[in-house]
C-alpha atoms as a PDB file:
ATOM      1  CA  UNK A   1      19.374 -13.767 -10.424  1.00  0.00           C
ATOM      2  CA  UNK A   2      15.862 -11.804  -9.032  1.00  0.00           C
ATOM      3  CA  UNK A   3      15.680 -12.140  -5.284  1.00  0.00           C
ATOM      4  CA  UNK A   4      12.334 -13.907  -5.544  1.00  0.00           C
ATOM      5  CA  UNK A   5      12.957 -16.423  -8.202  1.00  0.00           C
ATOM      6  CA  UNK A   6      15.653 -17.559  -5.940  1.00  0.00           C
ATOM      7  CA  UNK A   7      12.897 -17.698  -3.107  1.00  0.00           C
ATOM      8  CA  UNK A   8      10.320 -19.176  -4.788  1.00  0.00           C
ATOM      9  CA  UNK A   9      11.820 -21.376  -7.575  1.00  0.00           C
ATOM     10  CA  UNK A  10      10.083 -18.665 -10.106  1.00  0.00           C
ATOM     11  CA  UNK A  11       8.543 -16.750  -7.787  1.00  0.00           C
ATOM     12  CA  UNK A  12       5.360 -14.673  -8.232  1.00  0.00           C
ATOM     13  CA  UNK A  13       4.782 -16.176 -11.969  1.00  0.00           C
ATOM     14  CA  UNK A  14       4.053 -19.014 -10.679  1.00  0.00           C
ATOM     15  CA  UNK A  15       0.559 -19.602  -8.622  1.00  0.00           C
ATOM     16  CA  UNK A  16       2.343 -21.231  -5.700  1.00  0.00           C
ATOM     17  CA  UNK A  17       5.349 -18.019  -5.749  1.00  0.00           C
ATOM     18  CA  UNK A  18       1.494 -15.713  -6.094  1.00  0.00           C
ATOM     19  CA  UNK A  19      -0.187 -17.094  -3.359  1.00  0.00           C
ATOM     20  CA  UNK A  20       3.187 -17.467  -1.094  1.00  0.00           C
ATOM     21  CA  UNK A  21       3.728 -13.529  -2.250  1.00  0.00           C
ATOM     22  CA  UNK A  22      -0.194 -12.954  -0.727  1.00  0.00           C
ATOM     23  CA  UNK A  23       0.142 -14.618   2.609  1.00  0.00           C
ATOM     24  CA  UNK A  24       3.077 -13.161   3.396  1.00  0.00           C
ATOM     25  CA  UNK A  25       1.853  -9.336   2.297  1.00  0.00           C
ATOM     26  CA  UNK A  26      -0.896  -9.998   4.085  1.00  0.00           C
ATOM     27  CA  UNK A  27       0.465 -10.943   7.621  1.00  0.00           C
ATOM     28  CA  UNK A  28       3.101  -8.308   7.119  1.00  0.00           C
ATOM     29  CA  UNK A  29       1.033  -5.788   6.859  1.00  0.00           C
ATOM     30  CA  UNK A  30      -1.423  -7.012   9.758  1.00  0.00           C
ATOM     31  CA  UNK A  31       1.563  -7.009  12.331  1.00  0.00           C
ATOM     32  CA  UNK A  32       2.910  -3.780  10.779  1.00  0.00           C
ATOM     33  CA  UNK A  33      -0.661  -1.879  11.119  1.00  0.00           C
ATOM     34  CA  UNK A  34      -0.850  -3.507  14.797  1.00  0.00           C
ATOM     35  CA  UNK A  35       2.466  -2.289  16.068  1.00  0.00           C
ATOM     36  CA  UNK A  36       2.164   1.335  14.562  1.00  0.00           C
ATOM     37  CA  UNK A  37      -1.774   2.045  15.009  1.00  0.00           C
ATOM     38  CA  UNK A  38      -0.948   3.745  18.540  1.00  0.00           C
ATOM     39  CA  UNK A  39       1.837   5.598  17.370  1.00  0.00           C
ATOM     40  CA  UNK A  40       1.227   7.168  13.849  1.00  0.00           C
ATOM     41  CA  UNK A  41      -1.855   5.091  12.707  1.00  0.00           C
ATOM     42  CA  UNK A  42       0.077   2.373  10.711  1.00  0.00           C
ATOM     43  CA  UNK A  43      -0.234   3.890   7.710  1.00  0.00           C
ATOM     44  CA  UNK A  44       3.073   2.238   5.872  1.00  0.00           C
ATOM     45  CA  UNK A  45       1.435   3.620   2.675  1.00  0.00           C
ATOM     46  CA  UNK A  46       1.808   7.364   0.949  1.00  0.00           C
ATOM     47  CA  UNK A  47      -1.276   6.132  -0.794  1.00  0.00           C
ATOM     48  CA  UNK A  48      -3.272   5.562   2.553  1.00  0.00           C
ATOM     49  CA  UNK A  49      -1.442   8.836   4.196  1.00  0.00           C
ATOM     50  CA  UNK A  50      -3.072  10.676   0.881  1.00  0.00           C
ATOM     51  CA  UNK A  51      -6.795   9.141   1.802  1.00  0.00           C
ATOM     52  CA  UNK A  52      -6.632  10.294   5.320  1.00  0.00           C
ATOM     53  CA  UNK A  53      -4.966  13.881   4.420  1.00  0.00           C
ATOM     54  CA  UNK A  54      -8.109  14.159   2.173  1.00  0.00           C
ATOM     55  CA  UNK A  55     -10.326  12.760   4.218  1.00  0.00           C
ATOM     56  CA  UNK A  56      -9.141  15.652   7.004  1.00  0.00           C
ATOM     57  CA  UNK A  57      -7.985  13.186   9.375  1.00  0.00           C
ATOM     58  CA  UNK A  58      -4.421  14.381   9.287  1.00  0.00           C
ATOM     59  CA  UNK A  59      -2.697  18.181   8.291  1.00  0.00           C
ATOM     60  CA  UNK A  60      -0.394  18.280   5.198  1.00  0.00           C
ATOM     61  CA  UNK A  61       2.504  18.913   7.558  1.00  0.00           C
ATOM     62  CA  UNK A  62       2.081  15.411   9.015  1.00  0.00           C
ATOM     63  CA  UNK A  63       1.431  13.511   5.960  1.00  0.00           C
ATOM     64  CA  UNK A  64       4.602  15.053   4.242  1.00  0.00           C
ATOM     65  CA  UNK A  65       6.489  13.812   7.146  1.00  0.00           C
ATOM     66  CA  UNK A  66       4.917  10.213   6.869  1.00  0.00           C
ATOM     67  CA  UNK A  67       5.308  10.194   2.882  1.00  0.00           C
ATOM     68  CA  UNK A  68       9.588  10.785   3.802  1.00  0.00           C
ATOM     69  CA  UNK A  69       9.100   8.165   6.286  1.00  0.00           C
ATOM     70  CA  UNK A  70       7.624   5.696   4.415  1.00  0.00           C
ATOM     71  CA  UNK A  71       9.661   6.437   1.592  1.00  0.00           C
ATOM     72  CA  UNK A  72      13.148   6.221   2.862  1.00  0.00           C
ATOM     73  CA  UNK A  73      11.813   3.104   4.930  1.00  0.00           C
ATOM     74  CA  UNK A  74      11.262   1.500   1.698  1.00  0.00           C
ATOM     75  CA  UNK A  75      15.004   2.454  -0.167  1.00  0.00           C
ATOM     76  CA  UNK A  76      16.612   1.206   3.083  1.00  0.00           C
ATOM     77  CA  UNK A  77      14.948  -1.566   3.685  1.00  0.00           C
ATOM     78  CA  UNK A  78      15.382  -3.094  -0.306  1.00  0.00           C
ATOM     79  CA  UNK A  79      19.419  -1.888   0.590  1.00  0.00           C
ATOM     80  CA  UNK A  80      19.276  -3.903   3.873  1.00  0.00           C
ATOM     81  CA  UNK A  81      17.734  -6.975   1.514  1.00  0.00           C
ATOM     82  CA  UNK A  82      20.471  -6.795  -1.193  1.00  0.00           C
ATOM     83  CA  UNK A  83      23.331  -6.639   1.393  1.00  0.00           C
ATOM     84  CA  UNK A  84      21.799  -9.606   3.216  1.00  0.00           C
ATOM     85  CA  UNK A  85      21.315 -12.039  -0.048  1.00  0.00           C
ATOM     86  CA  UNK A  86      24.647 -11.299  -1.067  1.00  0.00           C
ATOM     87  CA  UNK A  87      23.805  -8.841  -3.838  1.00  0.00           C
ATOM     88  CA  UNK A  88      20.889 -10.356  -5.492  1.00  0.00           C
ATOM     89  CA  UNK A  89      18.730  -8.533  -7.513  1.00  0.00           C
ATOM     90  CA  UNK A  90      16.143  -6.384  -6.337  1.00  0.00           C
ATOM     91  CA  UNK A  91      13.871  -6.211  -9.202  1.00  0.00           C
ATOM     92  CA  UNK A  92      11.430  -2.742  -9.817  1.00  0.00           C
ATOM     93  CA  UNK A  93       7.338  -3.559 -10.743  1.00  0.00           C
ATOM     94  CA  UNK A  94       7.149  -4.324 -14.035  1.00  0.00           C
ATOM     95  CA  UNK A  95       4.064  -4.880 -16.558  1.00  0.00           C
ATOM     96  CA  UNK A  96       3.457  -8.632 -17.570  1.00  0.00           C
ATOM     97  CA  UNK A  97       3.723  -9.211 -21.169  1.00  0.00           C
ATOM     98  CA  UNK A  98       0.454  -7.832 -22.872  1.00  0.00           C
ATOM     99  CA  UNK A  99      -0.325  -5.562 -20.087  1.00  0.00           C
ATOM    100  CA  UNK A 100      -0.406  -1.973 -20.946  1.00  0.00           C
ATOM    101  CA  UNK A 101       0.048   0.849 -18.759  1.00  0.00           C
ATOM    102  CA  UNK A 102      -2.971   1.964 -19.183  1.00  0.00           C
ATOM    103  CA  UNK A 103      -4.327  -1.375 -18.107  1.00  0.00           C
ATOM    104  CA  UNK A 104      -1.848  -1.034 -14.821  1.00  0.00           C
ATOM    105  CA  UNK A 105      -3.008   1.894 -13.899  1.00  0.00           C
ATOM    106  CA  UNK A 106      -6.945   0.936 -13.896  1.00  0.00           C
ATOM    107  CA  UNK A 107      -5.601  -2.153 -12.060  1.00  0.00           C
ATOM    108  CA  UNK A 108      -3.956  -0.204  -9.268  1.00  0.00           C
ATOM    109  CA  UNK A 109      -7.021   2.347  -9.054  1.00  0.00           C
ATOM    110  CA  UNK A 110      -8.812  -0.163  -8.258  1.00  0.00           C
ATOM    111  CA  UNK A 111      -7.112  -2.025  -6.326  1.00  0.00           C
ATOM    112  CA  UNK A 112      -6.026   0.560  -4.012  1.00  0.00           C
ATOM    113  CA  UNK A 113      -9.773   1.860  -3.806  1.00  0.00           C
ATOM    114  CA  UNK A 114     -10.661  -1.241  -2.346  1.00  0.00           C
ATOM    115  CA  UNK A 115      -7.331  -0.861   0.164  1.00  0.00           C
ATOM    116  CA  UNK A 116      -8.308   2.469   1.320  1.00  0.00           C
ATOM    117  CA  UNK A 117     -11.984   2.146   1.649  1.00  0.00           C
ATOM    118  CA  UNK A 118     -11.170  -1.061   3.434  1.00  0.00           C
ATOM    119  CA  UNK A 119      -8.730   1.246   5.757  1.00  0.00           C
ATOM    120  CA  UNK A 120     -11.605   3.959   6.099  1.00  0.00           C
ATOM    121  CA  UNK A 121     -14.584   1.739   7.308  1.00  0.00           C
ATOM    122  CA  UNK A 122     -12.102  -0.519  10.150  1.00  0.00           C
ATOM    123  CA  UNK A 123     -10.223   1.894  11.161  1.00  0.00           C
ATOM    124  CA  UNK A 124     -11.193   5.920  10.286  1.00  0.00           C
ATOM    125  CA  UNK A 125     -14.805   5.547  10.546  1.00  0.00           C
ATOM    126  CA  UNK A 126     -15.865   7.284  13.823  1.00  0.00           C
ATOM    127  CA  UNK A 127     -19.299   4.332  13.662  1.00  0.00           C
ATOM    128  CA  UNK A 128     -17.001   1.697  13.318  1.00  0.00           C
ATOM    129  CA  UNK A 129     -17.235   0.294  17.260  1.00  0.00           C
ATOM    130  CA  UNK A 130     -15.566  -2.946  17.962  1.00  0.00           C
ATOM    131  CA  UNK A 131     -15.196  -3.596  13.999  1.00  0.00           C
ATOM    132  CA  UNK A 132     -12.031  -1.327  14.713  1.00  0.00           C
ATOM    133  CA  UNK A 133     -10.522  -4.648  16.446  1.00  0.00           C
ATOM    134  CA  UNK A 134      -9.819  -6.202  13.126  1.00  0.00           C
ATOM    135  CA  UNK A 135      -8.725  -3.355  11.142  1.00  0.00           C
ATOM    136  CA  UNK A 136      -5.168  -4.572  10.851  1.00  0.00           C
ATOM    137  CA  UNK A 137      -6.309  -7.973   9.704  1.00  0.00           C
ATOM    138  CA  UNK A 138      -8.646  -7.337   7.125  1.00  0.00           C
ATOM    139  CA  UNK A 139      -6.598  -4.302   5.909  1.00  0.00           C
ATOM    140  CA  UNK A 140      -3.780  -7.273   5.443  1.00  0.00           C
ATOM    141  CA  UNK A 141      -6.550  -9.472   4.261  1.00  0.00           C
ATOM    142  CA  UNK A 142      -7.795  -7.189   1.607  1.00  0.00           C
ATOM    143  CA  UNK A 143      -4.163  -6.798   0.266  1.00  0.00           C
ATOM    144  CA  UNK A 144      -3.587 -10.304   0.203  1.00  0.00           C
ATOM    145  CA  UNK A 145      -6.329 -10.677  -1.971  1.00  0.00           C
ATOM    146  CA  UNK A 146      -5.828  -7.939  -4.499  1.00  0.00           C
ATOM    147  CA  UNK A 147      -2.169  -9.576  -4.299  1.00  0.00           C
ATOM    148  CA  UNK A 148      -3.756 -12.770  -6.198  1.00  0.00           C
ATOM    149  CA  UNK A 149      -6.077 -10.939  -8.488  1.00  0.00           C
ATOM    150  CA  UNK A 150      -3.677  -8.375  -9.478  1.00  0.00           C
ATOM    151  CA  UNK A 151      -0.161  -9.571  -9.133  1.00  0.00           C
ATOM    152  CA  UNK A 152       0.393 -11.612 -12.127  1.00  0.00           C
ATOM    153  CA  UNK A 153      -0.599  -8.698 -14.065  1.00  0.00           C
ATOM    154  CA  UNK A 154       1.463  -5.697 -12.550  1.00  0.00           C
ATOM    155  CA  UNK A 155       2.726  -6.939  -9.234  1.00  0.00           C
ATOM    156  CA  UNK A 156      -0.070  -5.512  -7.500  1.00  0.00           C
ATOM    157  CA  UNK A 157       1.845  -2.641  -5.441  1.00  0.00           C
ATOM    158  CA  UNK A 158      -1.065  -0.757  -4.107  1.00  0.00           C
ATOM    159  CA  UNK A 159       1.669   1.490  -2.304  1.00  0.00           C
ATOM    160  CA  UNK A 160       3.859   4.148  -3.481  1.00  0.00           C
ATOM    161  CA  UNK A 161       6.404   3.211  -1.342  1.00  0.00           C
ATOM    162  CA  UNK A 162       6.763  -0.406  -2.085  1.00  0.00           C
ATOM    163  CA  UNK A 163       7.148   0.350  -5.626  1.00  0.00           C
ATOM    164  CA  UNK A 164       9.622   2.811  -4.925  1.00  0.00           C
ATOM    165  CA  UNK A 165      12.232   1.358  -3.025  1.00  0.00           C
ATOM    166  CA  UNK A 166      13.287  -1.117  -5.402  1.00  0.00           C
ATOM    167  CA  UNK A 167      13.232   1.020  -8.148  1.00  0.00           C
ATOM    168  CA  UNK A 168      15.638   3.353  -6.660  1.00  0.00           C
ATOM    169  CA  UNK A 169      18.026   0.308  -5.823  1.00  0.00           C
ATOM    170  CA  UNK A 170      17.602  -1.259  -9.329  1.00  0.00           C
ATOM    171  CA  UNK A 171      17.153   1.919 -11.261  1.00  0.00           C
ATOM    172  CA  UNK A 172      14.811   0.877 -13.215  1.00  0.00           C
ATOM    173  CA  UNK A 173      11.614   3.363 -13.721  1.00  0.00           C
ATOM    174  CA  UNK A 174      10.168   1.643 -16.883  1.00  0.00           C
ATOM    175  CA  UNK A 175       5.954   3.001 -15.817  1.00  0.00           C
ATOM    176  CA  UNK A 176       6.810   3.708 -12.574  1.00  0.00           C
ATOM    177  CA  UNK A 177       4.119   6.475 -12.390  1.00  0.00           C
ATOM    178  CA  UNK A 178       1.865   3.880 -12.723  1.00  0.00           C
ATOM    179  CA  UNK A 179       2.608   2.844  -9.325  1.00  0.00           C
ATOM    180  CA  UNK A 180       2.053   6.396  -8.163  1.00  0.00           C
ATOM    181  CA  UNK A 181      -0.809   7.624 -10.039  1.00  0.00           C
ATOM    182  CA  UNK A 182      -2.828   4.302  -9.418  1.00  0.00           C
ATOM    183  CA  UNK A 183      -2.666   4.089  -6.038  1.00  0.00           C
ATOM    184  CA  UNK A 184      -2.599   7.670  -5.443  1.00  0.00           C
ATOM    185  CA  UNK A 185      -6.238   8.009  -7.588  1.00  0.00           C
ATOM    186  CA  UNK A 186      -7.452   5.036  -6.331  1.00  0.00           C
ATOM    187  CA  UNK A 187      -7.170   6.222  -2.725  1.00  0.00           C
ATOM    188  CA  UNK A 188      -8.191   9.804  -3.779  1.00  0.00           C
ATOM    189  CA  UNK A 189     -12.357   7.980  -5.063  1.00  0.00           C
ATOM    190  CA  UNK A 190     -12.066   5.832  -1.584  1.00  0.00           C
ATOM    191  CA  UNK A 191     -11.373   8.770   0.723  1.00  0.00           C
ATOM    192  CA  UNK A 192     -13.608  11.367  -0.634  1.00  0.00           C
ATOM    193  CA  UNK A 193     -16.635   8.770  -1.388  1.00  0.00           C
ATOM    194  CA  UNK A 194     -16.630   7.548   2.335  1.00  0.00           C
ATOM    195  CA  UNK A 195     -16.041  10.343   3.785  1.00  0.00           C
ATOM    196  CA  UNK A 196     -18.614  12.487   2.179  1.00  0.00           C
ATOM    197  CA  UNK A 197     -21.096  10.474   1.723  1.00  0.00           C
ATOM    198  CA  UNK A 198     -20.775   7.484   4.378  1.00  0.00           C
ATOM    199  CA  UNK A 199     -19.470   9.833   7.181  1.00  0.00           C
ATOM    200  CA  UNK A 200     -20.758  12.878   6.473  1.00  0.00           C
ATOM    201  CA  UNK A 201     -20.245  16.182   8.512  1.00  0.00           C
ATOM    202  CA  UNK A 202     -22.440  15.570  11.573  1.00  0.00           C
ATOM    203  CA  UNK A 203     -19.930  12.178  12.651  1.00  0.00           C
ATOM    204  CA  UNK A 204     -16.851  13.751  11.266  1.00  0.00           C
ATOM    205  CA  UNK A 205     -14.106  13.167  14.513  1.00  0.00           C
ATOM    206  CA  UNK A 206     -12.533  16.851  13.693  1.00  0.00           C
ATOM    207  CA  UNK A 207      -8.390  16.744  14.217  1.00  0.00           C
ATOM    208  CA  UNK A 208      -7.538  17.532  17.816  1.00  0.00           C
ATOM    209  CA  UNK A 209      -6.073  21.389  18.641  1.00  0.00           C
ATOM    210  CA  UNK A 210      -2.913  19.605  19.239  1.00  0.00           C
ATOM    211  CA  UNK A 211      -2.199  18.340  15.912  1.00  0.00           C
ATOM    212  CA  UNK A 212       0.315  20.435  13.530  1.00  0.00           C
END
């Protein structure tokens, strides 16, 4: 039995199992982002980590250390879940019927565009000001909502990571680069359209000496 049929009766295919999927990405991810920001930004997202690498807000060094990070975060945490439901299933992202890859991957290039350019002008943006308070809620909030447009379709994943995890558990990798070159892509357009042309050079915070 899949872990969230038995959680939702038949769980994200259903509108109730979508929108209960939504809310509870979205305030996951808003208490996630809140508790990390001081400490390593709150990325939880190789996809994100990519936008700021490229955006020069972070060295390659660091981001390959948040990409393991968020990566074996992921595999451990969909172990943790299987151990603790008694063995359920822990189903990879699929494609709904009809839905080619091709069609996923547009889906999560867009989706995770929105994600990262959401992440860029709350949070990265040296002109944000106080609109840096809400970061972590409307990055949850913008999630949430590309959660209901785009999960019946392809699940929605937005994140590298998330899509990983379960597909290392289940071993199942049926278009699983979709879930990388998506978001990856995606997050690429955000980071490089915001931060050339919304930022520009004469804001651009430049990484402290400190960093490696």
């Amino acid at each position: 039995m899949n872990l969230t049929d038995k959680l939702t009766d038949d769980g994200s295919t259903t509108p109730a199992g979508l929108v209960a999927v939504a809310l509870a990405h979205a305030f996951a991810l808003f208490v996630a982002i809140s508790v990390g920001a001081n400490i390593s930004g709150g990325h939880v997202n190789p996809a994100v980590t990519f936008g700021a690498f490229l955006g020069g807000n972070i060295t390659l060094l660091r981001g390959i250390l948040y990409w393991i990070a968020q990566l074996l975060g992921s595999v451990v945490a969909c172990l943790l879940l299987k151990f603790a439901t008694g063995g359920l299933e822990t189903s990879a992202f699929s494609l709904s019927s009809g839905v080619s890859a091709s069609n996923a991957l547009v889906f999560e290039i867009v989706m995770t565009f929105g994600l990262v350019y959401t992440v860029y002008a709350t949070a990265v943006d040296p002109k944000k000001g106080n609109v840096g308070i809400v970061a972590p809620i409307a990055i949850g909030f913008i999630v949430g909502a590309n959660i209901l447009a785009g999960g019946a379709f392809d699940g929605a994943s937005m994140n590298p990571a998330v899509s990983f995890g379960p597909a290392v558990v289940s071993w199942t990798w049926t278009n699983h680069w979709v879930y990388w070159a998506g978001p990856l892509i995606g997050a690429a357009i955000a980071a490089l359209i915001y931060d050339n042309i919304l930022i520009g050079d004469n804001a651009h915070e430049q990484l402290p000496t400190t960093d490696y």
